[in-house]
PDB file of N, CA and C in Angstrom:
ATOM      1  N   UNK A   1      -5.649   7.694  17.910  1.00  0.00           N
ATOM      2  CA  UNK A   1      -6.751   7.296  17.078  1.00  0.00           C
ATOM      3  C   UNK A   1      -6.395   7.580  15.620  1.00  0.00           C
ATOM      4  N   UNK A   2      -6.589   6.650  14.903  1.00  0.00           N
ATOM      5  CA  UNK A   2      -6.279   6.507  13.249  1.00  0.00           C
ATOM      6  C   UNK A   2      -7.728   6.975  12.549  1.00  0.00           C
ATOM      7  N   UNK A   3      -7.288   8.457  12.312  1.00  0.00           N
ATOM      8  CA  UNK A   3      -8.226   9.038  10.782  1.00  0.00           C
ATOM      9  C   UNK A   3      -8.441   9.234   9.799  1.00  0.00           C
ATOM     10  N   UNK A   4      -8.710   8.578   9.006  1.00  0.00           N
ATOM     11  CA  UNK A   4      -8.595   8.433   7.502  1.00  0.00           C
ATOM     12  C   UNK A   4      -9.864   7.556   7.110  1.00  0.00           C
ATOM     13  N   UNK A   5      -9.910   7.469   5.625  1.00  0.00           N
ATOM     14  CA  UNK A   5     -11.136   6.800   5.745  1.00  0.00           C
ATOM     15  C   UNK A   5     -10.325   5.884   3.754  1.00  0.00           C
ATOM     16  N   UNK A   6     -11.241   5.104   3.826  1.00  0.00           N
ATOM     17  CA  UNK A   6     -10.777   3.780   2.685  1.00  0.00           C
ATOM     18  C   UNK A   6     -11.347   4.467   1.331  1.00  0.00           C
ATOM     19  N   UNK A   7     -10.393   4.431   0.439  1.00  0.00           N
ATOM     20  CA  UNK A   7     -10.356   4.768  -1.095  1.00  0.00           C
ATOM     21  C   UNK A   7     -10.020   3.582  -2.230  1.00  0.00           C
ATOM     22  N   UNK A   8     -11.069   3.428  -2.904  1.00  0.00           N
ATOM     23  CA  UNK A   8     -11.039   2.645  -3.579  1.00  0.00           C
ATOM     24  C   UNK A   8     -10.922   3.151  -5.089  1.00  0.00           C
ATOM     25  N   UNK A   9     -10.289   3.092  -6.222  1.00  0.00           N
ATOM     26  CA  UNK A   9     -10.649   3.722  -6.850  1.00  0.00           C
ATOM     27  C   UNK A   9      -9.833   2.705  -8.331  1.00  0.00           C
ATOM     28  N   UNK A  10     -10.291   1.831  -9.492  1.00  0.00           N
ATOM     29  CA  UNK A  10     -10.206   1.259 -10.427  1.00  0.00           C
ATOM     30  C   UNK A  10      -9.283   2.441 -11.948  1.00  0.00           C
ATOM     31  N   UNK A  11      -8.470   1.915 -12.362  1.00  0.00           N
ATOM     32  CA  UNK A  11      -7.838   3.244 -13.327  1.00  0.00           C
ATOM     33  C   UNK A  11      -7.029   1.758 -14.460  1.00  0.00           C
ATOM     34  N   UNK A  12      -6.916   2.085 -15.085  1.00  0.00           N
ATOM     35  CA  UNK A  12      -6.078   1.086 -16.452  1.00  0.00           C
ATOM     36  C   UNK A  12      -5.428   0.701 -15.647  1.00  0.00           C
ATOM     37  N   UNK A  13      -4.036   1.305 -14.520  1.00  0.00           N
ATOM     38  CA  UNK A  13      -3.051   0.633 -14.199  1.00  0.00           C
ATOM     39  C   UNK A  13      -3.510  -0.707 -12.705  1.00  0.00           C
ATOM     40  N   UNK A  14      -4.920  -1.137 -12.567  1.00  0.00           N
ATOM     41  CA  UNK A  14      -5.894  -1.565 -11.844  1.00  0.00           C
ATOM     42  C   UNK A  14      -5.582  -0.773 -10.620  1.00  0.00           C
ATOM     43  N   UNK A  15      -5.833  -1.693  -9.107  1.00  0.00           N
ATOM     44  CA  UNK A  15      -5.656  -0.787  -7.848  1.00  0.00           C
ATOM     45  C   UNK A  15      -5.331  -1.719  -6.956  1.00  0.00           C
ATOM     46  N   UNK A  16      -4.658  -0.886  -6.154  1.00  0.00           N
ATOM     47  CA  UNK A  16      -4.446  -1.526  -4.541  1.00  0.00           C
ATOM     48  C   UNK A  16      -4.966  -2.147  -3.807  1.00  0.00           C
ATOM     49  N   UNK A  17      -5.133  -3.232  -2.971  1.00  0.00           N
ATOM     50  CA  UNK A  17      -5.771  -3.794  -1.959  1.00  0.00           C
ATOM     51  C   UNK A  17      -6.702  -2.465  -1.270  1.00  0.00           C
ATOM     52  N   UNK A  18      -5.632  -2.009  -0.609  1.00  0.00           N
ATOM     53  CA  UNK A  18      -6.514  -0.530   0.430  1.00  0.00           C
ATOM     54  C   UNK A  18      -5.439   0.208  -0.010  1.00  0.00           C
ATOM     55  N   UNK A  19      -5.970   1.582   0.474  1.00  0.00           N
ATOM     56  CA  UNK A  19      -5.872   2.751   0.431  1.00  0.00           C
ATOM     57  C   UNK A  19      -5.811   3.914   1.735  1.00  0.00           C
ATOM     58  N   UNK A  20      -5.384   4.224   1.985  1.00  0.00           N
ATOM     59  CA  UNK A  20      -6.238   4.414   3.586  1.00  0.00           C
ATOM     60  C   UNK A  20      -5.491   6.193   3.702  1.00  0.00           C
ATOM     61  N   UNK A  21      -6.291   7.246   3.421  1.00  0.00           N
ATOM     62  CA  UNK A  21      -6.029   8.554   3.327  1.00  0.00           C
ATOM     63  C   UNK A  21      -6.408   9.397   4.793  1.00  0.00           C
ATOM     64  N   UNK A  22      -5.277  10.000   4.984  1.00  0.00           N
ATOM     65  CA  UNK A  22      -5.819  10.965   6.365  1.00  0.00           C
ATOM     66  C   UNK A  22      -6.865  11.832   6.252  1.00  0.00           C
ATOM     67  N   UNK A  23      -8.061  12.048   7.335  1.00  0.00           N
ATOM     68  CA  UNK A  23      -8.730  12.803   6.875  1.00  0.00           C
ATOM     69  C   UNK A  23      -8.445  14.405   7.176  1.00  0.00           C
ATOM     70  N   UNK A  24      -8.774  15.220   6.951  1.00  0.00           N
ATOM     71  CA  UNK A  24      -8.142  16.949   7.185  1.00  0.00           C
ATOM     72  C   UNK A  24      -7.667  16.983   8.255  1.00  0.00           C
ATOM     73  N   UNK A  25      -6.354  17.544   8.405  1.00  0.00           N
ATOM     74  CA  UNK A  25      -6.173  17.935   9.702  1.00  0.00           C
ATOM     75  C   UNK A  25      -5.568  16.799  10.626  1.00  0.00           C
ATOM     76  N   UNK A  26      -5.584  15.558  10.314  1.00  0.00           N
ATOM     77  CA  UNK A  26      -5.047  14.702  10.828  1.00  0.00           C
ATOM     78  C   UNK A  26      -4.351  13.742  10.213  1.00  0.00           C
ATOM     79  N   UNK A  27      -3.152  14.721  10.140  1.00  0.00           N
ATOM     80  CA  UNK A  27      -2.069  14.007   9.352  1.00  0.00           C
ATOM     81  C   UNK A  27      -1.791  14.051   7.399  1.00  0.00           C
ATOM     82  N   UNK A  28      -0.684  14.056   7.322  1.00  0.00           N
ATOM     83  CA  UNK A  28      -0.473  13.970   6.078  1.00  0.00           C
ATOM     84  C   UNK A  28       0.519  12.575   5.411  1.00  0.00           C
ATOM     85  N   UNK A  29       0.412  11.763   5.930  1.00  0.00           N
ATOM     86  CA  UNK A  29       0.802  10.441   5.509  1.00  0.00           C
ATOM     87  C   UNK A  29      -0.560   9.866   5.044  1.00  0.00           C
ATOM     88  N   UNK A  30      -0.366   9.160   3.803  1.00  0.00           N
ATOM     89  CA  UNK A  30      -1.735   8.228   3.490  1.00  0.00           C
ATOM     90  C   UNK A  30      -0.887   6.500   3.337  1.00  0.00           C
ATOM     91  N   UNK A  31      -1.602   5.887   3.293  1.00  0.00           N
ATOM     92  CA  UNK A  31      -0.839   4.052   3.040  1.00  0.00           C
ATOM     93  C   UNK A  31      -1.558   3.619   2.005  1.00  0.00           C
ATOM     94  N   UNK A  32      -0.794   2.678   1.479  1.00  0.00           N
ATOM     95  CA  UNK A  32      -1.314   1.684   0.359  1.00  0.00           C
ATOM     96  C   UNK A  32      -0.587   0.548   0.893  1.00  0.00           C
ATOM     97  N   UNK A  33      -1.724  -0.485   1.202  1.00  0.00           N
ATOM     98  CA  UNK A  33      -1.287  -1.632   1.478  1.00  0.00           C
ATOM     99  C   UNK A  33      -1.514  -2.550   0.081  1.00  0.00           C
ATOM    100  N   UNK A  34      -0.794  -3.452  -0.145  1.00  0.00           N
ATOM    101  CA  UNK A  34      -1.281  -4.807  -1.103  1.00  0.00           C
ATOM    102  C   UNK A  34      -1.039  -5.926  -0.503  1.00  0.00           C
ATOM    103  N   UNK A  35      -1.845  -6.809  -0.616  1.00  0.00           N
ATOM    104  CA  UNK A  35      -1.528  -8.270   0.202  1.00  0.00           C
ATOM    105  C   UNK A  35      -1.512  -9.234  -0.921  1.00  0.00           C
ATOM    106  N   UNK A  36      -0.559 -10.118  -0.577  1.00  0.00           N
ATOM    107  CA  UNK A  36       0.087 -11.669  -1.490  1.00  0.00           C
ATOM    108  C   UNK A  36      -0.131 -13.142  -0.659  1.00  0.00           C
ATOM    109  N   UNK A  37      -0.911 -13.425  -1.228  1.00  0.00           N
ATOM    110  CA  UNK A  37      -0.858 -15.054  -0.532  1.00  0.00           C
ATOM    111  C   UNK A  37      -0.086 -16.253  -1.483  1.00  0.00           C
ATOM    112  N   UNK A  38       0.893 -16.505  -0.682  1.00  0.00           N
ATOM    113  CA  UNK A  38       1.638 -17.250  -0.921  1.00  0.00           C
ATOM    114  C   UNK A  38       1.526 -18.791  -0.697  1.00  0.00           C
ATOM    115  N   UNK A  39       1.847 -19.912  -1.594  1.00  0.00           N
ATOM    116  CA  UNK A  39       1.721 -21.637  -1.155  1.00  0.00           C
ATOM    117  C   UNK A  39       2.663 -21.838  -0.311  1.00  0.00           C
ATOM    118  N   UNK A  40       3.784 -21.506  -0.609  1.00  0.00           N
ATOM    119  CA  UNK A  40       4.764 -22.255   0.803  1.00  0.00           C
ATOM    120  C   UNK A  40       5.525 -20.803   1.426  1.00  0.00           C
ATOM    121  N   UNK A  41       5.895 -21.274   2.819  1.00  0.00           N
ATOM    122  CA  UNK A  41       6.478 -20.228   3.415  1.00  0.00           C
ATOM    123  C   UNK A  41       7.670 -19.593   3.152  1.00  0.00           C
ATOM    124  N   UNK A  42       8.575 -20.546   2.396  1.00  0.00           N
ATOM    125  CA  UNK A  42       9.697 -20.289   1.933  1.00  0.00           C
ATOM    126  C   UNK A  42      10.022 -18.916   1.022  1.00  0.00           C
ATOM    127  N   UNK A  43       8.478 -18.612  -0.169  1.00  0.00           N
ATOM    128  CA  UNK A  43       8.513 -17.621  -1.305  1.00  0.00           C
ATOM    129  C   UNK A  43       7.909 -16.160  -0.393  1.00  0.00           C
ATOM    130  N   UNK A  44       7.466 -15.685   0.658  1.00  0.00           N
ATOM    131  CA  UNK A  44       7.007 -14.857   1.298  1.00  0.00           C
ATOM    132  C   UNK A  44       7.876 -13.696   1.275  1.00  0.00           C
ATOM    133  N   UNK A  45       8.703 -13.896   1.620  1.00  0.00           N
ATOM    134  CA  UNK A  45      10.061 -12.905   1.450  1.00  0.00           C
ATOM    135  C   UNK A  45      10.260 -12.158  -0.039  1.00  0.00           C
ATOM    136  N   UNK A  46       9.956 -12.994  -1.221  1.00  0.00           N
ATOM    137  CA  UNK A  46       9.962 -12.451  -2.352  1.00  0.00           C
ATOM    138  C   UNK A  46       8.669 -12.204  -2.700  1.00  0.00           C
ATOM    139  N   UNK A  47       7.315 -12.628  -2.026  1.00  0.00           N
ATOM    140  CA  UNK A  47       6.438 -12.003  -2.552  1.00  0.00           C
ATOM    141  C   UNK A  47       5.663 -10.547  -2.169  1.00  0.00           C
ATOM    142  N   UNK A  48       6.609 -10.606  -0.859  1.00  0.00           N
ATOM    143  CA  UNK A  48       6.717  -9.094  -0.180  1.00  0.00           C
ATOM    144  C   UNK A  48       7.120  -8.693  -1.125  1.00  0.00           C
ATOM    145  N   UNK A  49       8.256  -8.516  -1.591  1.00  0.00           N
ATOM    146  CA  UNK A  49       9.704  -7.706  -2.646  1.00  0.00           C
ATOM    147  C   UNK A  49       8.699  -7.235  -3.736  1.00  0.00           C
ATOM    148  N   UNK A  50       7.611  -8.184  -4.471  1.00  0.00           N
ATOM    149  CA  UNK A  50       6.916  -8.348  -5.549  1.00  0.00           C
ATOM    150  C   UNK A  50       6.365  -7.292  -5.370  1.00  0.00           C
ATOM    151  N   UNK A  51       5.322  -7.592  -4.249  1.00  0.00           N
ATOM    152  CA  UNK A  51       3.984  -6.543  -4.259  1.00  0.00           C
ATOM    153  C   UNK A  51       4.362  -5.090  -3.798  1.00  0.00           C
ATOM    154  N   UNK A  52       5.647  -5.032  -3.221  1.00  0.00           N
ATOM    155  CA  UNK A  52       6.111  -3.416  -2.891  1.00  0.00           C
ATOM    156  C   UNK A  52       6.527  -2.703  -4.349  1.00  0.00           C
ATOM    157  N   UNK A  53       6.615  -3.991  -5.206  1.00  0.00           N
ATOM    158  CA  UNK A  53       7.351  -3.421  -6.690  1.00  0.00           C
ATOM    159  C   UNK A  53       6.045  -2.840  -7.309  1.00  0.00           C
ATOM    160  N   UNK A  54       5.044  -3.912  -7.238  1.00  0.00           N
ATOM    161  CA  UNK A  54       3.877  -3.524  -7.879  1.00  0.00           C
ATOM    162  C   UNK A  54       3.239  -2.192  -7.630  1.00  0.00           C
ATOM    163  N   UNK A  55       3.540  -2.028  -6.453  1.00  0.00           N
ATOM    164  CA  UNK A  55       2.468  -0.530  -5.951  1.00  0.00           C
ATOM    165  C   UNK A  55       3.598   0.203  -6.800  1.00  0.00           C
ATOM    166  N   UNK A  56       5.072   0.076  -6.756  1.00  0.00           N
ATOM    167  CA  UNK A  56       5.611   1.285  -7.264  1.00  0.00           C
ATOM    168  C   UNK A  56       5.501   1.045  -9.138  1.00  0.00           C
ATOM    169  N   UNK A  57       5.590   0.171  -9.237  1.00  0.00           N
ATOM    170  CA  UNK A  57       5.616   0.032 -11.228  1.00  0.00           C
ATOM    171  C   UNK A  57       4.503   0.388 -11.571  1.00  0.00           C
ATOM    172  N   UNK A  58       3.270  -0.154 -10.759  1.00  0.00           N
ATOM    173  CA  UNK A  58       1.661   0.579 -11.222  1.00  0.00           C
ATOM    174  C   UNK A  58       1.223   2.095 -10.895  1.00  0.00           C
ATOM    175  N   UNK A  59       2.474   2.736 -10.403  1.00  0.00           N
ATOM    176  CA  UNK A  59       2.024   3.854  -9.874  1.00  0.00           C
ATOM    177  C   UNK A  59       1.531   4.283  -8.899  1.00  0.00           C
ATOM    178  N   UNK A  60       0.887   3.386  -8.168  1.00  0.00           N
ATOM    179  CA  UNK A  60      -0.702   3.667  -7.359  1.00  0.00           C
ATOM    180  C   UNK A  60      -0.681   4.929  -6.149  1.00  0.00           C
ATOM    181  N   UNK A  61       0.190   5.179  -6.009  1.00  0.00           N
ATOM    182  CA  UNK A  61       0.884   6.618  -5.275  1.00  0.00           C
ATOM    183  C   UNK A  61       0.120   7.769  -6.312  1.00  0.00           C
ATOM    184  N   UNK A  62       0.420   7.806  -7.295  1.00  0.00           N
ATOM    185  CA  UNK A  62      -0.113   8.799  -8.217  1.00  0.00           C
ATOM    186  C   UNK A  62      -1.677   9.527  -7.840  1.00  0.00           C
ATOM    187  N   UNK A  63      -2.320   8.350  -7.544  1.00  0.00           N
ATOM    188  CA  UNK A  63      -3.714   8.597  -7.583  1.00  0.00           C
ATOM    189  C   UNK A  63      -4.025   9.457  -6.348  1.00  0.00           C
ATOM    190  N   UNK A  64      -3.532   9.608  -5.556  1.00  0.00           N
ATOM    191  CA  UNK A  64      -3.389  10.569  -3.773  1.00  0.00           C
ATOM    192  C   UNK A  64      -2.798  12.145  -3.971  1.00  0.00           C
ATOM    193  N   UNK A  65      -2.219  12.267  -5.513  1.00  0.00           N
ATOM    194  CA  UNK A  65      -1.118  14.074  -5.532  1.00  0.00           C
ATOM    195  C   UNK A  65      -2.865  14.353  -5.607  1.00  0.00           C
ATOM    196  N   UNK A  66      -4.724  14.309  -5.478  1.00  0.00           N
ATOM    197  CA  UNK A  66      -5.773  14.887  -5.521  1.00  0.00           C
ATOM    198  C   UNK A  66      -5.884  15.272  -4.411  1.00  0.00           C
ATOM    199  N   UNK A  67      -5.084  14.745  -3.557  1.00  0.00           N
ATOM    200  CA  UNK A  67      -5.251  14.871  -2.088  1.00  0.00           C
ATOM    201  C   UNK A  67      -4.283  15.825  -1.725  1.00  0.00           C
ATOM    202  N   UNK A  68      -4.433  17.082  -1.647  1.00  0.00           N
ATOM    203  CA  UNK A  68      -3.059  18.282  -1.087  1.00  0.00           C
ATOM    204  C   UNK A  68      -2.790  17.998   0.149  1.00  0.00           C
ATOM    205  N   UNK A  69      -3.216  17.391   0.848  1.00  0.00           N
ATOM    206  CA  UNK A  69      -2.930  17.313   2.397  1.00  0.00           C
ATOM    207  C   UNK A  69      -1.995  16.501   2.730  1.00  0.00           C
ATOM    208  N   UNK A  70      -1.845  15.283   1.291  1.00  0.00           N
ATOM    209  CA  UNK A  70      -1.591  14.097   1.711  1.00  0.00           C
ATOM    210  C   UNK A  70       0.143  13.963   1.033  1.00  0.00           C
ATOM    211  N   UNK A  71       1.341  14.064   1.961  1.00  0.00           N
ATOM    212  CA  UNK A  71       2.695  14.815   1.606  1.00  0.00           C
ATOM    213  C   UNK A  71       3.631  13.591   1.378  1.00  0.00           C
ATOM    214  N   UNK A  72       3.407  12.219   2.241  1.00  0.00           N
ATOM    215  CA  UNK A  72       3.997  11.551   2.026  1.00  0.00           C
ATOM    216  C   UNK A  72       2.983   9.900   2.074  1.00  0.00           C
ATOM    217  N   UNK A  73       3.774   8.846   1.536  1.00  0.00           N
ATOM    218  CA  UNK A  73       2.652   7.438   1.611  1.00  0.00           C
ATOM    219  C   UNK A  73       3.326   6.599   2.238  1.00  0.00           C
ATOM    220  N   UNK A  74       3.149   5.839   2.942  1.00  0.00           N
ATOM    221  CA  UNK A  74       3.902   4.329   3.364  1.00  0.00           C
ATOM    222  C   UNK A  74       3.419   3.238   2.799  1.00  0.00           C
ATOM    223  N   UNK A  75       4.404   2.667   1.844  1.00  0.00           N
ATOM    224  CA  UNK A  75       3.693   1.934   1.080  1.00  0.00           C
ATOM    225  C   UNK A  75       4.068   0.288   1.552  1.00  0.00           C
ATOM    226  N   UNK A  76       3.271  -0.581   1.512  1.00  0.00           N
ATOM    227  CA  UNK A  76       3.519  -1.623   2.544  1.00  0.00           C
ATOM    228  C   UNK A  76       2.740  -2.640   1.385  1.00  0.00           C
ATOM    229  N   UNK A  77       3.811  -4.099   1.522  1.00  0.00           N
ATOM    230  CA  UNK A  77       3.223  -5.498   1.177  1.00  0.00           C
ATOM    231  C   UNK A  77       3.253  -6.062   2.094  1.00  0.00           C
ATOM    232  N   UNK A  78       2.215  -7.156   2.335  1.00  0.00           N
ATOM    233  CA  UNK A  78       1.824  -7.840   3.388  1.00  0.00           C
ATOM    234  C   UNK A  78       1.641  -9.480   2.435  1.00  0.00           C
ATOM    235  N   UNK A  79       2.680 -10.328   3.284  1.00  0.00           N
ATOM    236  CA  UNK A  79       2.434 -11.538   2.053  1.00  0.00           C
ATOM    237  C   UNK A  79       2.412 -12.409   3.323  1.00  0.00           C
ATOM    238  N   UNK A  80       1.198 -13.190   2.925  1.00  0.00           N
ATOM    239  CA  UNK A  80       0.856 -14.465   3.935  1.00  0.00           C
ATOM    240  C   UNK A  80       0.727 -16.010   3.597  1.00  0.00           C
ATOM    241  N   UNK A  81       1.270 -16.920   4.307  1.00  0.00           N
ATOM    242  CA  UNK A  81       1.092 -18.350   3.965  1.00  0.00           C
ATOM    243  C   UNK A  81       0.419 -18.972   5.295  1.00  0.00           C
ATOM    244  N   UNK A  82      -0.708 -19.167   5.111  1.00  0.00           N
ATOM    245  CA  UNK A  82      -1.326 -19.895   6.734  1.00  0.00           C
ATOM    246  C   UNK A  82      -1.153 -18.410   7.802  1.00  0.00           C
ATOM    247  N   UNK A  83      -0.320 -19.104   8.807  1.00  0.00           N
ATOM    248  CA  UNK A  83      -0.089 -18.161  10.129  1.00  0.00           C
ATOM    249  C   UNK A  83       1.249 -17.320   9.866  1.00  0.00           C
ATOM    250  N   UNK A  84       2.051 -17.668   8.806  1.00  0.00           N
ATOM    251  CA  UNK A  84       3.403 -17.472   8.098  1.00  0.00           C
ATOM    252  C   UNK A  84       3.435 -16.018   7.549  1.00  0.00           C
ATOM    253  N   UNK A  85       3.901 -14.764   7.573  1.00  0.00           N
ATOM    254  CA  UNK A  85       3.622 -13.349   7.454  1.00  0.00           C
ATOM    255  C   UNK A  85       5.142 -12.916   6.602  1.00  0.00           C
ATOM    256  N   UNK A  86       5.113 -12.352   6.067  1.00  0.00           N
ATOM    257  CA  UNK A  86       6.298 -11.471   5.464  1.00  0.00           C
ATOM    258  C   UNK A  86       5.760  -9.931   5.421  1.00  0.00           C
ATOM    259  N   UNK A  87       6.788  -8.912   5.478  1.00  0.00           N
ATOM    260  CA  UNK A  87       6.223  -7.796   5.201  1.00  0.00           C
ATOM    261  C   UNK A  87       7.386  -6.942   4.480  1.00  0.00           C
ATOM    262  N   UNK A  88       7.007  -6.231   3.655  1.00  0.00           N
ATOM    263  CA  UNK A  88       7.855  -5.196   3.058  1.00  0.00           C
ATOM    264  C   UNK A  88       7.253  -3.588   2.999  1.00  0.00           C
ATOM    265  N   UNK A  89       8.012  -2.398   3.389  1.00  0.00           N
ATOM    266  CA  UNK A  89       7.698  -1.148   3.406  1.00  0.00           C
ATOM    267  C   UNK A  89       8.846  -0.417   2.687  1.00  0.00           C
ATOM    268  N   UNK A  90       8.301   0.728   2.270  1.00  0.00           N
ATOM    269  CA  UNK A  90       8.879   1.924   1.897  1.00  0.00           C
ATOM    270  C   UNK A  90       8.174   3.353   2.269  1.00  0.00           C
ATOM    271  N   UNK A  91       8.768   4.165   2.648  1.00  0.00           N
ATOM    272  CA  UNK A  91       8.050   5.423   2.609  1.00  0.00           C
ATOM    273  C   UNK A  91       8.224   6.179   1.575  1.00  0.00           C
ATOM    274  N   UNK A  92       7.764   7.014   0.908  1.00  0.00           N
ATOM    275  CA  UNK A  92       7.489   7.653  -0.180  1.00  0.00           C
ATOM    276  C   UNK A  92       7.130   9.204  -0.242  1.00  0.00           C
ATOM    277  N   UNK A  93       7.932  10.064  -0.673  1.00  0.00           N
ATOM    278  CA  UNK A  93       7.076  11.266  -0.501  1.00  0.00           C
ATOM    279  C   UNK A  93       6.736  11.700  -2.066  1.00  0.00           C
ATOM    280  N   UNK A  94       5.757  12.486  -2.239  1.00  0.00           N
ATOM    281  CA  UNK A  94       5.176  12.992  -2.806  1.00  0.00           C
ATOM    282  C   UNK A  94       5.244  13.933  -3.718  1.00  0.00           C
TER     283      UNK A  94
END
């Protein structure tokens, strides 16, 4: 069972799609997902590449060191065209 609960939170450098933080005690990984919709299926692959860049050039990891529990992030783009999916990850520690 997945515990954590959704953080939303607006800052100059804007924000993430989701957020998704463990709650106490269960676990110390948090995620930041961003999602890209793409026109043709062909650019998916690079718009994964994009949005994994974005979470890291905007920081958005930063905003979770409030969270002591929370040690490492998996940070994930999710880029879609129709039924057509790309995905890009990194893990990240803290």
């Amino acid at each position: 069972m997945l515990r954590c609960f959704l953080s939303i939170e607006v800052d100059d450098r804007g924000r993430p799609d989701v957020v998704l933080i463990p709650q106490a005690h269960h676990g110390d990984q948090a995620m930041i997902i961003e999602y890209k919709v793409g026109q043709q299926a062909s650019e998916l692959s690079s718009l994964a590449v994009q949005g994994l860049a974005q979470i890291a050039d905007r920081e958005y990891s930063a905003s979770l060191k409030v969270h002591s529990r929370v040690k490492r992030v998996l940070q994930i783009c999710i880029a879609f065209c129709g039924k057509k999916v790309a995905v890009q990850y990194a893990r990240v520690d803290l």
